[in-house]
C-alpha atoms as a PDB file:
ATOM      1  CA  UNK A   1      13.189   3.912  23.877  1.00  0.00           C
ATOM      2  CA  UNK A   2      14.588   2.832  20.595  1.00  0.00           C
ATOM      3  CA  UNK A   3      13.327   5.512  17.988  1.00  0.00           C
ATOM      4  CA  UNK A   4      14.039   5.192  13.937  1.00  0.00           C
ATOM      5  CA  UNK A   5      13.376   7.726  11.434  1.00  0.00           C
ATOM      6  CA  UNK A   6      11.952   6.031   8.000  1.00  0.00           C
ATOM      7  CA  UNK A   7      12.835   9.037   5.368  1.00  0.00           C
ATOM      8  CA  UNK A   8      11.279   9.715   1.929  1.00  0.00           C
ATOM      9  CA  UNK A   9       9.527  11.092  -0.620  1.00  0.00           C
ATOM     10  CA  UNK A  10       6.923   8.780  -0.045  1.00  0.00           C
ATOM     11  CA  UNK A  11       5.038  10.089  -3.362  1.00  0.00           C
ATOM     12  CA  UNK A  12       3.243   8.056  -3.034  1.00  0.00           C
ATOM     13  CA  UNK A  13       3.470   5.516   0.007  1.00  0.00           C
ATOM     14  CA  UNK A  14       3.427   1.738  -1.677  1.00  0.00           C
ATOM     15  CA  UNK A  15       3.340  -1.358  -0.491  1.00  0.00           C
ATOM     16  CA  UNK A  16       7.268  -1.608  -0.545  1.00  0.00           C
ATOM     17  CA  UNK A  17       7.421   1.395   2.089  1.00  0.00           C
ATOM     18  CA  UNK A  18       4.810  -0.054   4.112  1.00  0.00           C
ATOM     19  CA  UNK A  19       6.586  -3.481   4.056  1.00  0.00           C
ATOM     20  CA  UNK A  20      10.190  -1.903   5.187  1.00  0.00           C
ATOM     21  CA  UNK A  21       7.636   0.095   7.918  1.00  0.00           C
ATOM     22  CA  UNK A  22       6.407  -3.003   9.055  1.00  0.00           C
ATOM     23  CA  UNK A  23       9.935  -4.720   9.500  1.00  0.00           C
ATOM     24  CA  UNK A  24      11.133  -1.913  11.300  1.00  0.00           C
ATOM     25  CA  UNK A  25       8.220  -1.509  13.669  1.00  0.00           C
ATOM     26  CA  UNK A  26       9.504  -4.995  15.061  1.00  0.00           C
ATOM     27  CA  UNK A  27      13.221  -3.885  15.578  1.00  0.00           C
ATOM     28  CA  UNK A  28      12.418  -0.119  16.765  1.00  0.00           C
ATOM     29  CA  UNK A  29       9.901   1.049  19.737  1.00  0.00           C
ATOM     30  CA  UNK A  30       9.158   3.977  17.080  1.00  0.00           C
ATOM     31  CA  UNK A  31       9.252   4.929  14.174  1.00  0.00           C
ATOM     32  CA  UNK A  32       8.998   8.723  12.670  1.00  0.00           C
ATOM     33  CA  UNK A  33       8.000   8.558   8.846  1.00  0.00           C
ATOM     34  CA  UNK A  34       9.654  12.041   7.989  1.00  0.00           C
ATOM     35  CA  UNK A  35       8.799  12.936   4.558  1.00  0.00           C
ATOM     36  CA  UNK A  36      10.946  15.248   2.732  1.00  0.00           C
ATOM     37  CA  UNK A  37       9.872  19.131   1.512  1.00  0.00           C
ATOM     38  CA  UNK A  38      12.581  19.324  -0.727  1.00  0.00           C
ATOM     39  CA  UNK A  39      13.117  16.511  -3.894  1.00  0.00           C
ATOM     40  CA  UNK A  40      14.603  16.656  -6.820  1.00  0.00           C
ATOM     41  CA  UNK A  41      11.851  14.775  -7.949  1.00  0.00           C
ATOM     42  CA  UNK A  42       8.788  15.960  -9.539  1.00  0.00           C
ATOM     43  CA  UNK A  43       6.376  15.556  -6.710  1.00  0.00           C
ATOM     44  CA  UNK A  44       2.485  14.448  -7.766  1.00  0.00           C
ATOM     45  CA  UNK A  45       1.217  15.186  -4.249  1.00  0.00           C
ATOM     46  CA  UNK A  46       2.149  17.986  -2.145  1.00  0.00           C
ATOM     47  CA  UNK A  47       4.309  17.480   0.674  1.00  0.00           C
ATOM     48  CA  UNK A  48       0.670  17.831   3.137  1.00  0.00           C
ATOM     49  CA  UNK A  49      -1.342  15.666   1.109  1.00  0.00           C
ATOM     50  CA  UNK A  50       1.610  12.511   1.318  1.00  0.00           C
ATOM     51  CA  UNK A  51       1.176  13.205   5.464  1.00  0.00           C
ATOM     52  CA  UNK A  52      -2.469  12.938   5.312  1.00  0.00           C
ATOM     53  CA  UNK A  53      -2.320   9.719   3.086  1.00  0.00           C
ATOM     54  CA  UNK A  54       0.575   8.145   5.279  1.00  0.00           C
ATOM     55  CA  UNK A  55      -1.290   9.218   8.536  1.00  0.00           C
ATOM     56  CA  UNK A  56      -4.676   7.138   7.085  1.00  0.00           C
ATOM     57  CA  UNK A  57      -2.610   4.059   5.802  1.00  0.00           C
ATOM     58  CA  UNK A  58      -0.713   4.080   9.173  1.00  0.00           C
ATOM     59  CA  UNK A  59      -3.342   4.821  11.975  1.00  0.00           C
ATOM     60  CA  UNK A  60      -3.872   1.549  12.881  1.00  0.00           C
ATOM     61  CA  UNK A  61      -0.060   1.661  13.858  1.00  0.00           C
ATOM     62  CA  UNK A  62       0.409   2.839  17.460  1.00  0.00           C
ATOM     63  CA  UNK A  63       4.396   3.009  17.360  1.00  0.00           C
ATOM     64  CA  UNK A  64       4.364   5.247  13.838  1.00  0.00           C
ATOM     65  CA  UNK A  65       4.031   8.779  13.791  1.00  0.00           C
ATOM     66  CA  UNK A  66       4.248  10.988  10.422  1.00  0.00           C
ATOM     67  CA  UNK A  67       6.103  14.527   9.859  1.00  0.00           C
ATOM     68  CA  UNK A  68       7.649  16.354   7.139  1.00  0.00           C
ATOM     69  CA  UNK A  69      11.356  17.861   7.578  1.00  0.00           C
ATOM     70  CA  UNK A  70      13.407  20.090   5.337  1.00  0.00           C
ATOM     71  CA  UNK A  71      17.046  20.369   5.157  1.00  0.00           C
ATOM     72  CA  UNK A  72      19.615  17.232   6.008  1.00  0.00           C
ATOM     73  CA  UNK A  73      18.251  14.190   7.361  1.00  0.00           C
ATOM     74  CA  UNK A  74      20.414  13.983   9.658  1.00  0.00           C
ATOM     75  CA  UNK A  75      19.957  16.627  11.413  1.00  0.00           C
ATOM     76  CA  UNK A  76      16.730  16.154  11.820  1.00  0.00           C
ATOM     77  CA  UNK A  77      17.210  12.658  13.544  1.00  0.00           C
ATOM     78  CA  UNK A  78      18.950  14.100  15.413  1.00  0.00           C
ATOM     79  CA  UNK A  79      16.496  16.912  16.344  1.00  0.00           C
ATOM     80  CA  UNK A  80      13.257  14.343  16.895  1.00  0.00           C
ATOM     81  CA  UNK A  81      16.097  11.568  18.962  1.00  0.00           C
ATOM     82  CA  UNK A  82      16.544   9.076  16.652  1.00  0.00           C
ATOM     83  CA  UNK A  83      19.389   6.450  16.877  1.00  0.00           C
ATOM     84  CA  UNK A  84      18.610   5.042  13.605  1.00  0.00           C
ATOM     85  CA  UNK A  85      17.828   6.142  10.395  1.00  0.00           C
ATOM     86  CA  UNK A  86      15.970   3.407   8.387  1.00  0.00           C
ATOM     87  CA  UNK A  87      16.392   2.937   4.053  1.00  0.00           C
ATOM     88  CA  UNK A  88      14.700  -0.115   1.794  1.00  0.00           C
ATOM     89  CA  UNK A  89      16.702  -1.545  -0.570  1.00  0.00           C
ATOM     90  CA  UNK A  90      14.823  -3.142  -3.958  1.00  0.00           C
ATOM     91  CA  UNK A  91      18.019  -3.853  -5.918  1.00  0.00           C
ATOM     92  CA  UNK A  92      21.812  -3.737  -5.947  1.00  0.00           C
ATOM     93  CA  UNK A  93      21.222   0.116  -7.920  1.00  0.00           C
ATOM     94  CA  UNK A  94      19.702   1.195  -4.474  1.00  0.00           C
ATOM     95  CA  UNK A  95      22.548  -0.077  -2.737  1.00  0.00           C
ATOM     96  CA  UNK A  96      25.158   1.975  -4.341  1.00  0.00           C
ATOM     97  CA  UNK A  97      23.346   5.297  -3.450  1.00  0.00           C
ATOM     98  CA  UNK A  98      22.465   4.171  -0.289  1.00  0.00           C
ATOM     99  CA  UNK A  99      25.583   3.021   1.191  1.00  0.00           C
ATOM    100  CA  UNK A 100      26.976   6.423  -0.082  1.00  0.00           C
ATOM    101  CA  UNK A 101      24.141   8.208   2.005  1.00  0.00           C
ATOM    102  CA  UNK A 102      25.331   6.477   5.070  1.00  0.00           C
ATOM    103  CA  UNK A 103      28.325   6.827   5.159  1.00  0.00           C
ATOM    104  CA  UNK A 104      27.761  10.811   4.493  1.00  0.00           C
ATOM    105  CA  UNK A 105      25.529  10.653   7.586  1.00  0.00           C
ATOM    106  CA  UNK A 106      27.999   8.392   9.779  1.00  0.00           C
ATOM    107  CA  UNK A 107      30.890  11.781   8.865  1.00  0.00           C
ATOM    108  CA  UNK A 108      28.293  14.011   9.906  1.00  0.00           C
ATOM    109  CA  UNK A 109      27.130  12.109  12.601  1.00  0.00           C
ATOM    110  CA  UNK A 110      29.043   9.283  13.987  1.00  0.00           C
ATOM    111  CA  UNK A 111      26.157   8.686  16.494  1.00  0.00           C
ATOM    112  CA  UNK A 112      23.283   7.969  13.885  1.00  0.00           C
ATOM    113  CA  UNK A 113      23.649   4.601  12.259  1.00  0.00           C
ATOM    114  CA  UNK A 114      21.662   3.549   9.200  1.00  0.00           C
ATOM    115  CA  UNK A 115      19.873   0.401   8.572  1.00  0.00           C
ATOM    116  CA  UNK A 116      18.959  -1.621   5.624  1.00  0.00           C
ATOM    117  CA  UNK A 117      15.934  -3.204   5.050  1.00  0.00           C
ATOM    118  CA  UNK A 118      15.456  -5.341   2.054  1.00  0.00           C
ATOM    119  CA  UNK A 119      11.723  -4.959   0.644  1.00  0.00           C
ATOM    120  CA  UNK A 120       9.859  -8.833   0.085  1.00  0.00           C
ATOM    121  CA  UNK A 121      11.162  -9.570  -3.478  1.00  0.00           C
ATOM    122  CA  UNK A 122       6.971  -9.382  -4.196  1.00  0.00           C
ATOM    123  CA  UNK A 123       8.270  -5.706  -4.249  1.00  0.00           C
ATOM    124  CA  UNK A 124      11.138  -5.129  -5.454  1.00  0.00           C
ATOM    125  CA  UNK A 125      10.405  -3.777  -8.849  1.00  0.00           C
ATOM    126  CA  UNK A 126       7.789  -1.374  -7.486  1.00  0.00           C
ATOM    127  CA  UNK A 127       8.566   2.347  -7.414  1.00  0.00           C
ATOM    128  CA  UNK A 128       6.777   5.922  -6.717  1.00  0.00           C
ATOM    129  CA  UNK A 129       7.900   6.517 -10.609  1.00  0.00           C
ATOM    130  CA  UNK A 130       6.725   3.888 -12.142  1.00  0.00           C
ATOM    131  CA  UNK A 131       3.468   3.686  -9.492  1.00  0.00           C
ATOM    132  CA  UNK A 132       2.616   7.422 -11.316  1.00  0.00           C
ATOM    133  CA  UNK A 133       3.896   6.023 -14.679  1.00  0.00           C
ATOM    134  CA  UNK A 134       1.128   3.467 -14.889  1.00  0.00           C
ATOM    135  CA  UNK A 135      -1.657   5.378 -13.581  1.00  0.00           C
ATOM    136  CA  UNK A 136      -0.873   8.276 -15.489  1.00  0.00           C
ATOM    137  CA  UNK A 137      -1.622   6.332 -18.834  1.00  0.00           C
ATOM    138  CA  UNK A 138      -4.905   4.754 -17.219  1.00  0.00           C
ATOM    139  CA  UNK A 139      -3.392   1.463 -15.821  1.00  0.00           C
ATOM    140  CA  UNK A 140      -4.065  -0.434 -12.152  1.00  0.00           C
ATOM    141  CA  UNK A 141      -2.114  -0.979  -9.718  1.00  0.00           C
ATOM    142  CA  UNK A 142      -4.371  -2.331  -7.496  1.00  0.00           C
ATOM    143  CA  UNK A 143      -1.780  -4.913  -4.687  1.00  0.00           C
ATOM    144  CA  UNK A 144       0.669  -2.483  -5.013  1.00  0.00           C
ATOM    145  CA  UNK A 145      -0.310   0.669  -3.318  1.00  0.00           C
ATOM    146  CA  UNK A 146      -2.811   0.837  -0.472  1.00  0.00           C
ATOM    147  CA  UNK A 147      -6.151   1.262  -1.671  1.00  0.00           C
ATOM    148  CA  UNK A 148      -6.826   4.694  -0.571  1.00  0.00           C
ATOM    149  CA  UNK A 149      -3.584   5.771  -2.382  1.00  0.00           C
ATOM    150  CA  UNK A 150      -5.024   4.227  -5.666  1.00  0.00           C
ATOM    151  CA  UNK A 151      -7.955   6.281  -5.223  1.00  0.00           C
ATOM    152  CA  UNK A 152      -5.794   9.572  -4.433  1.00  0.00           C
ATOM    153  CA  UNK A 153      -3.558   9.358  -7.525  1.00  0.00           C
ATOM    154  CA  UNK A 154      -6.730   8.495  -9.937  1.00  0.00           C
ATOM    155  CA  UNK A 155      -8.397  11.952  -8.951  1.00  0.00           C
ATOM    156  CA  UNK A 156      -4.519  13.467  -9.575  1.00  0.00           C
ATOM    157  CA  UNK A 157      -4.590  12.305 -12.795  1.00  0.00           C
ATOM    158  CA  UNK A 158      -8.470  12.108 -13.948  1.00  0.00           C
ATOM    159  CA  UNK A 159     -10.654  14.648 -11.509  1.00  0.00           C
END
């Protein structure tokens, strides 16, 4: 069995993450979503409420599962089995930090490869910040974030 890890923030999940997700559900038997405890980002939703909301926007998915890890993600693919940790790319400024990632993980642990996934250019200008950015300041972003996730960050923001 061919298992991936798919690590993030996810706060929140959008419609780029699911995207990559659904690209790598057709290359990997499974795949873990493992979002991070630890960010140096300023996290909206706690590191619970992102597994509840990826757990509802994923259960019709039989070959995802969703946990949260602390510490080096590389050592915990390696923990959970994984042969392949998974990364989106939006832009060539992902790449840079990306590719410097992997090849951190590859010294660490030559075992583990990494795998990009480029997110459908309908995407590529969507992230988490900017996702908070416009709801925070009363806009939609309805197409861009599941529906459920909309609803979440709205009662973040307004009760």
């Amino acid at each position: 069995m061919r298992i991936a890890i798919y690590p993030g923030s996810f706060d929140p999940v959008t419609c780029g993450h699911l995207d990559i997700l659904g690209r790598a559900l057709g290359l990997f038997d499974k795949v873990i979503i493992a979002v991070a405890k630890e960010s140096t980002k300023q996290s909206v939703f706690s590191v619970q409420e992102r597994v509840v909301m990826l757990c509802e926007v994923t259960r019709d998915m039989p070959k995802v599962t969703v946990d949260a890890f602390e510490g080096l993600t590389i050592n915990y693919a390696k923990r959970v089995g994984a042969e392949v940790v998974i990364r989106g790319l939006r832009a060539m400024s992902d790449f840079e930090f990306e590719f410097q990632m992997a090849l951190m993980n590859k010294k660490l642990e030559p075992s583990i490869e990494t795998v990009f996934l480029m997110t459908q250019s309908d995407f590529s200008f969507i992230s988490s910040s900017a996702i908070k950015s416009v709801v925070s300041m009363g806009g939609t972003v309805a197409g861009l974030v599941p529906v459920q996730v909309e609803e979440e960050l709205k009662r973040k923001y307004f009760g």
